[in-house]
PDB file of N, CA and C in Angstrom:
ATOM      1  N   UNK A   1       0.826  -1.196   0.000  1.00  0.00           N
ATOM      2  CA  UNK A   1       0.000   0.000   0.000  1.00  0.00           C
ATOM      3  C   UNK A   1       0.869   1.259   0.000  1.00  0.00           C
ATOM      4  N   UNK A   2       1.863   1.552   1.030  1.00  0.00           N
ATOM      5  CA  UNK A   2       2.631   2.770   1.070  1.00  0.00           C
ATOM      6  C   UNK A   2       3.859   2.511  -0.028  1.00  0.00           C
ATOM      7  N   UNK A   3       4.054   1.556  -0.327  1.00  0.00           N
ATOM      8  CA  UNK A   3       5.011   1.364  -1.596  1.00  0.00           C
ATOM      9  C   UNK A   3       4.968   2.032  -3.248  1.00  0.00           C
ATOM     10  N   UNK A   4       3.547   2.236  -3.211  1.00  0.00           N
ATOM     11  CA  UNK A   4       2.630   2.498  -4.658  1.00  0.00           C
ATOM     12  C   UNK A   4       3.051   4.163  -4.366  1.00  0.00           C
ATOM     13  N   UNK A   5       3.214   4.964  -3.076  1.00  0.00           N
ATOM     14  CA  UNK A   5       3.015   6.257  -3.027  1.00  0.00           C
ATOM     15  C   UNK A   5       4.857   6.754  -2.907  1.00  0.00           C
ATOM     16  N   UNK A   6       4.651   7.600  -4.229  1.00  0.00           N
ATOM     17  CA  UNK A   6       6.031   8.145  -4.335  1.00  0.00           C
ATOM     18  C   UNK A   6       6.328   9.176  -3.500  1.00  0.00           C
ATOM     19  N   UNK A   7       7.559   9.648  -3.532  1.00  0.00           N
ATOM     20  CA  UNK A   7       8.385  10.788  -2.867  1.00  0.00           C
ATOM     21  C   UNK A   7       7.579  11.918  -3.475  1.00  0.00           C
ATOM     22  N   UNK A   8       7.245  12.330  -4.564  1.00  0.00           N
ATOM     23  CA  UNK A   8       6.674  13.535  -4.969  1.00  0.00           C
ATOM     24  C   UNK A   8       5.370  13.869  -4.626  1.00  0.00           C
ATOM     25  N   UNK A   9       4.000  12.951  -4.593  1.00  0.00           N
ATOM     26  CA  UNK A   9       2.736  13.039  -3.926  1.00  0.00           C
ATOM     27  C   UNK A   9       3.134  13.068  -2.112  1.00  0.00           C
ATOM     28  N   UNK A  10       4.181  12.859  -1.771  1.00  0.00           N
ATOM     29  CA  UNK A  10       4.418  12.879  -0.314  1.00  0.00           C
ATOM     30  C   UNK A  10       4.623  14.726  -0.294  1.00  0.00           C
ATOM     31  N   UNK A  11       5.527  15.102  -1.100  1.00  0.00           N
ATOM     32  CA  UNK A  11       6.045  16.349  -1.121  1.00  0.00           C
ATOM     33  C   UNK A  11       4.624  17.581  -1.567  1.00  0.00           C
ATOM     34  N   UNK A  12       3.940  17.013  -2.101  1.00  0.00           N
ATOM     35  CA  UNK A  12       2.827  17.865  -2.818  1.00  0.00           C
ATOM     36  C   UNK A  12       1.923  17.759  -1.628  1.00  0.00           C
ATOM     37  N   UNK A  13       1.431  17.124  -1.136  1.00  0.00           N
ATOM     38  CA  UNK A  13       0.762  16.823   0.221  1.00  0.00           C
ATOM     39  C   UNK A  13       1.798  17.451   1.381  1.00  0.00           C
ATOM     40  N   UNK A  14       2.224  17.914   1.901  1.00  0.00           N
ATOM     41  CA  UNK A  14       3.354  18.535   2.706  1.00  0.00           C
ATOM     42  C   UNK A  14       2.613  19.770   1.929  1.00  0.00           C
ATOM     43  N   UNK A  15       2.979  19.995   0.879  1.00  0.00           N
ATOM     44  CA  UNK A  15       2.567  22.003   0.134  1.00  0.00           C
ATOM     45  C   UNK A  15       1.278  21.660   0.209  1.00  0.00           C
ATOM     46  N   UNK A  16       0.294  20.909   0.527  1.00  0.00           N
ATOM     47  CA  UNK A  16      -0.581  21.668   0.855  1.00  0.00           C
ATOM     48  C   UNK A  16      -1.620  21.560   1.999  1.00  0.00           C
ATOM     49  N   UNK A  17      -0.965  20.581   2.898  1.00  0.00           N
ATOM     50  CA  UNK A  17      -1.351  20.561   4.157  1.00  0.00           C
ATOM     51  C   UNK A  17      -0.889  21.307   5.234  1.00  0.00           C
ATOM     52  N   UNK A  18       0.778  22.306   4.523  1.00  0.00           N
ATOM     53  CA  UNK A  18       1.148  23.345   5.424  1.00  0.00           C
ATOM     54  C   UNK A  18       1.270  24.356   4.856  1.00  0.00           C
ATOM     55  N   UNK A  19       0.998  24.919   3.295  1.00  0.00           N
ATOM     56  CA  UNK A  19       0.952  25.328   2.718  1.00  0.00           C
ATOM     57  C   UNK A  19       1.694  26.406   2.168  1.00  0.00           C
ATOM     58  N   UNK A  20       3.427  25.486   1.834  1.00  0.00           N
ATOM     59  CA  UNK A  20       4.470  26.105   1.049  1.00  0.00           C
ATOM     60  C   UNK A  20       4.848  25.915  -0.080  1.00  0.00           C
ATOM     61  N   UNK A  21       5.604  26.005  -0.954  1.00  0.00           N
ATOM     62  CA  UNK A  21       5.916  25.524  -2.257  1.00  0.00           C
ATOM     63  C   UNK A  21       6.355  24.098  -2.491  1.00  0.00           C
ATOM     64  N   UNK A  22       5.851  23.561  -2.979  1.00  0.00           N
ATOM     65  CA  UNK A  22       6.120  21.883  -3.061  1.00  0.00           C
ATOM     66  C   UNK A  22       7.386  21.420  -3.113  1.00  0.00           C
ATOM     67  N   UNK A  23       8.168  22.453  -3.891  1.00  0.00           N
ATOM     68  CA  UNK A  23       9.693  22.472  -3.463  1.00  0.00           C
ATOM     69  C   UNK A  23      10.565  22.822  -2.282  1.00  0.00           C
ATOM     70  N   UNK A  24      10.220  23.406  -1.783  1.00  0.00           N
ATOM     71  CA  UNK A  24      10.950  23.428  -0.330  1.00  0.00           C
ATOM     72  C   UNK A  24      10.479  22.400   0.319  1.00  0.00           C
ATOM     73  N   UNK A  25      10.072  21.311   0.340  1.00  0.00           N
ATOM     74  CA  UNK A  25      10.470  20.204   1.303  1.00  0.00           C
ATOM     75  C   UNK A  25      10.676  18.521   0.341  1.00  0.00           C
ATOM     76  N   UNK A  26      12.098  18.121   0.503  1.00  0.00           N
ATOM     77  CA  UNK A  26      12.375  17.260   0.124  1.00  0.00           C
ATOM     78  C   UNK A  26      12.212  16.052   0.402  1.00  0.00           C
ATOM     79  N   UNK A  27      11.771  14.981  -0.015  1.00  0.00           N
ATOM     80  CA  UNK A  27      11.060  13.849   0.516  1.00  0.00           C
ATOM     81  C   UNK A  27      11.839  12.636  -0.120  1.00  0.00           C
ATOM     82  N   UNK A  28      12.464  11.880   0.945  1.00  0.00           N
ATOM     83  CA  UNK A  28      13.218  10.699   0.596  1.00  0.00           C
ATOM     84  C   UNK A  28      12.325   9.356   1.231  1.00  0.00           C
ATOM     85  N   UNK A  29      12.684   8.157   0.705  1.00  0.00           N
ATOM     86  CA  UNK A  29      12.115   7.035   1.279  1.00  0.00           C
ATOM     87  C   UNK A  29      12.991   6.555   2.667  1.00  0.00           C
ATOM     88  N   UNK A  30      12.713   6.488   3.822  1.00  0.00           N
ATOM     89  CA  UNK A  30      12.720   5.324   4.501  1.00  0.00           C
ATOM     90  C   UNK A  30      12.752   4.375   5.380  1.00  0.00           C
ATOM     91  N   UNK A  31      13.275   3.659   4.838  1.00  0.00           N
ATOM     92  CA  UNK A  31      12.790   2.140   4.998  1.00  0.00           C
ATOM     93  C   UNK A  31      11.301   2.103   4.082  1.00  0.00           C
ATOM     94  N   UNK A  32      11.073   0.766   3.681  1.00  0.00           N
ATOM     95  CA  UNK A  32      10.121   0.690   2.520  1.00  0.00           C
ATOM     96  C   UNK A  32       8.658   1.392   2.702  1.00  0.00           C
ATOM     97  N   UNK A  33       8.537   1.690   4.159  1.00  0.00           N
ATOM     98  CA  UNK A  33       7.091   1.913   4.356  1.00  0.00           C
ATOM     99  C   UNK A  33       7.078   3.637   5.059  1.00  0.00           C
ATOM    100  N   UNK A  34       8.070   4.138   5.414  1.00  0.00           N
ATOM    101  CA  UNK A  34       8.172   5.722   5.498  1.00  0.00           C
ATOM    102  C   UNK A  34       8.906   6.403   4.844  1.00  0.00           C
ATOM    103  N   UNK A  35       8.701   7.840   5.272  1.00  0.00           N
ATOM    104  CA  UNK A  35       9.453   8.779   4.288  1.00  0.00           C
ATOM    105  C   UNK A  35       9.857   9.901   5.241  1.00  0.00           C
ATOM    106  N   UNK A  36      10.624  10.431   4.884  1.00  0.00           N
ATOM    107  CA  UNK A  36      11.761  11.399   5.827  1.00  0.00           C
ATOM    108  C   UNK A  36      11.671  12.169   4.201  1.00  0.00           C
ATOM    109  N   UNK A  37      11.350  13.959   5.607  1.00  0.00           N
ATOM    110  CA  UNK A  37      11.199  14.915   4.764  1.00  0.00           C
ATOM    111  C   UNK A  37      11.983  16.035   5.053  1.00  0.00           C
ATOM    112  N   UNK A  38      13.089  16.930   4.117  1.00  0.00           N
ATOM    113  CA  UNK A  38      13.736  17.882   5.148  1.00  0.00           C
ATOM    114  C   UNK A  38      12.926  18.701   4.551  1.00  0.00           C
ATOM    115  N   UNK A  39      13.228  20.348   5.477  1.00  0.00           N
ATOM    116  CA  UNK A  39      12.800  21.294   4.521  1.00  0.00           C
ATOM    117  C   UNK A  39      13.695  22.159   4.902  1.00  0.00           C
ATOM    118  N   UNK A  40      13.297  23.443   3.668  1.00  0.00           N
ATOM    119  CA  UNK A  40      13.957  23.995   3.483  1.00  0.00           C
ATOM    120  C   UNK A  40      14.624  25.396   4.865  1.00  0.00           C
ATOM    121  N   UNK A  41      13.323  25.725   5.826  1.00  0.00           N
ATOM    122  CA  UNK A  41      13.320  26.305   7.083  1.00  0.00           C
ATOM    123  C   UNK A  41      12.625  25.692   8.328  1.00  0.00           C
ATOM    124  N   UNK A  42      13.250  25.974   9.197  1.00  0.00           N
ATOM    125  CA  UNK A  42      12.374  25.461  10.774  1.00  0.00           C
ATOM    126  C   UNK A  42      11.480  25.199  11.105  1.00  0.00           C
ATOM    127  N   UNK A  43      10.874  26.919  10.953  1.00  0.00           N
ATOM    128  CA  UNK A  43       9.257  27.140  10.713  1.00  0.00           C
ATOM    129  C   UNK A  43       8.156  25.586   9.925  1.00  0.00           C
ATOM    130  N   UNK A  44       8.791  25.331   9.108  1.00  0.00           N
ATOM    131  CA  UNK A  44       7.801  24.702   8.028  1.00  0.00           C
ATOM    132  C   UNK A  44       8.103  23.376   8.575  1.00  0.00           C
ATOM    133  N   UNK A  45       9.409  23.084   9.160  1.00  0.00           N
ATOM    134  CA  UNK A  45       9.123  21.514   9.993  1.00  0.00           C
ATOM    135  C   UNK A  45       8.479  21.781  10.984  1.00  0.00           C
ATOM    136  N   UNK A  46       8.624  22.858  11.923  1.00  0.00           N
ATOM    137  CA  UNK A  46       7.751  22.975  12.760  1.00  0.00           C
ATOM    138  C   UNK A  46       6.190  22.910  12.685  1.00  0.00           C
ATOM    139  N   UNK A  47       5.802  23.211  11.751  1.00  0.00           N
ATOM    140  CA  UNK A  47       4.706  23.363  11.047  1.00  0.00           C
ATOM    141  C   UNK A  47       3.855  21.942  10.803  1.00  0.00           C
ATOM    142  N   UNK A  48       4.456  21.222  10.218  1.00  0.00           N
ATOM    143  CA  UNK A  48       4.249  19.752   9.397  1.00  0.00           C
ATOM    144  C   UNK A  48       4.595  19.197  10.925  1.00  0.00           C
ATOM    145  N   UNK A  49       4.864  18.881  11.885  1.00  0.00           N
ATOM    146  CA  UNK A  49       5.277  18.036  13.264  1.00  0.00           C
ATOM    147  C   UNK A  49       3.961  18.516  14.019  1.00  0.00           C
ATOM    148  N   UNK A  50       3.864  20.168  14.082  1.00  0.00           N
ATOM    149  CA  UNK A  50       2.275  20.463  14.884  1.00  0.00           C
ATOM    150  C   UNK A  50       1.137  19.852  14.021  1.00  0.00           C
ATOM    151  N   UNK A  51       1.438  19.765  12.726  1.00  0.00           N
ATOM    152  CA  UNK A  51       0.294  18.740  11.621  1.00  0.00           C
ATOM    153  C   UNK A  51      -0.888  17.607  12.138  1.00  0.00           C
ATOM    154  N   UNK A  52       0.583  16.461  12.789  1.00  0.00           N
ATOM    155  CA  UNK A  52       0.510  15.971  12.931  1.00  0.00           C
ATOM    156  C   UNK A  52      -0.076  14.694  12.611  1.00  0.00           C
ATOM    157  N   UNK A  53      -0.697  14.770  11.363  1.00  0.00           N
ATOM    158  CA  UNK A  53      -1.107  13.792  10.238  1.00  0.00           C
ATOM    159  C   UNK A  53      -0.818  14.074   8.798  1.00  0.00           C
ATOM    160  N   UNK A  54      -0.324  13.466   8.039  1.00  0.00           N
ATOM    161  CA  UNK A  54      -0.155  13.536   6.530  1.00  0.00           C
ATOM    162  C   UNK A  54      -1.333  12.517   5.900  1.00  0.00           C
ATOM    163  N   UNK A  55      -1.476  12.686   4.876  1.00  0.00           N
ATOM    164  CA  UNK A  55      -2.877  12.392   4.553  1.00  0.00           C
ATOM    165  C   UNK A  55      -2.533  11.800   2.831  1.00  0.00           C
ATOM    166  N   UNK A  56      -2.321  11.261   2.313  1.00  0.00           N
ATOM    167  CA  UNK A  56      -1.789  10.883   0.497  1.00  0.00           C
ATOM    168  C   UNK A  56      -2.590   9.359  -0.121  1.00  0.00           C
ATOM    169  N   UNK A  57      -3.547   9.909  -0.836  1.00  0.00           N
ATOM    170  CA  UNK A  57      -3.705   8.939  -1.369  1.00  0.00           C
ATOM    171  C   UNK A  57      -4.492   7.405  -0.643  1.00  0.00           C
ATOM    172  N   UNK A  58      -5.568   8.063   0.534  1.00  0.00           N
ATOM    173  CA  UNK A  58      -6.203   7.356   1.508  1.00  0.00           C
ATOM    174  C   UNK A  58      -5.534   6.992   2.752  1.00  0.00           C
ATOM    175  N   UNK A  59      -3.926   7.367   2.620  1.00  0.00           N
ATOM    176  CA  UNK A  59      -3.146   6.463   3.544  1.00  0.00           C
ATOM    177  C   UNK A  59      -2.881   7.734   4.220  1.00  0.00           C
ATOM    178  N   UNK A  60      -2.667   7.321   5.339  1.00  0.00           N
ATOM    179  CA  UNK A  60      -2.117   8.287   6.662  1.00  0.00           C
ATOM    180  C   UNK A  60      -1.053   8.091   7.314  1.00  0.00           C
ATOM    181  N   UNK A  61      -0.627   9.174   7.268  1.00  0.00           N
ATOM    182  CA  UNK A  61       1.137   8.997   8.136  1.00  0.00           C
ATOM    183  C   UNK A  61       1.341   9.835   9.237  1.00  0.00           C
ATOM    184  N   UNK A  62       1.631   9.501  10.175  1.00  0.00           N
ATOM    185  CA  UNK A  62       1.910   9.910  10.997  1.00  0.00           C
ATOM    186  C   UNK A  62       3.035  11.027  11.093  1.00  0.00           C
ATOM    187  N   UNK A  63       3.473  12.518  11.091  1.00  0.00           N
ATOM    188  CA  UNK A  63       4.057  13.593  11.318  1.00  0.00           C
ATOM    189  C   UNK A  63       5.638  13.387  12.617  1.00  0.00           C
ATOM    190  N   UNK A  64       5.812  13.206  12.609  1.00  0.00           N
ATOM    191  CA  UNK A  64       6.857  12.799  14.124  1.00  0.00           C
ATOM    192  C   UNK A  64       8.466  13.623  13.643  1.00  0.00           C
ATOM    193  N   UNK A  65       8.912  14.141  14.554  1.00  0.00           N
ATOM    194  CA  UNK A  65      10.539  14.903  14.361  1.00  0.00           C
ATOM    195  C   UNK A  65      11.584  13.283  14.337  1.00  0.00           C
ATOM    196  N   UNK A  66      12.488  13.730  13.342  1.00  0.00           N
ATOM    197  CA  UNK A  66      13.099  12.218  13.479  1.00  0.00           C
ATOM    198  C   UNK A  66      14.256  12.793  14.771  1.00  0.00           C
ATOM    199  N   UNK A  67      14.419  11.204  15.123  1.00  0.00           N
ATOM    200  CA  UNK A  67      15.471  10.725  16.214  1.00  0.00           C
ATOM    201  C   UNK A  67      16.841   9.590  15.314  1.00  0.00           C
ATOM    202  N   UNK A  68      17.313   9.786  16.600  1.00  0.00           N
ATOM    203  CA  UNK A  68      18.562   8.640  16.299  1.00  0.00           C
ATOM    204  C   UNK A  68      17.490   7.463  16.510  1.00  0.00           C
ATOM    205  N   UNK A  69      16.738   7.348  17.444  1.00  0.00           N
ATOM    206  CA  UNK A  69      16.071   5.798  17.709  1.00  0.00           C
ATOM    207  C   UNK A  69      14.736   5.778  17.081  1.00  0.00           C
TER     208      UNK A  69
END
């Protein structure tokens, strides 16, 4: 299910659930079933973490600041 959803509908969903340019936040895979997103300022991770849900394509992801663990 989360395999079918690319890095770019992750990134387009980010612009418009916090509503910046789809380019300022970069969206990598991983591990097969998440995605790690930087962006381009604080603010806008801060932003997307108070979110706290991402929403793409029926599937829902959970928002969380990454850790070492």
């Amino acid at each position: 299910k989360y395999l079918n959803i690319s890095m770019g509908e992750v990134a387009l969903a980010f612009s418009s659930r916090i509503h910046i340019p789809s380019y300022e936040a970069r969206v990598t895979r991983h591990r097969p079933e998440h995605f790690m997103a930087l962006f381009d300022y604080p603010p806008q991770r801060d932003m997307a973490v108070q979110a706290g849900i991402l929403r793409v394509r029926g599937s829902h992801f959970d928002i969380l600041p990454w850790t070492e663990t």
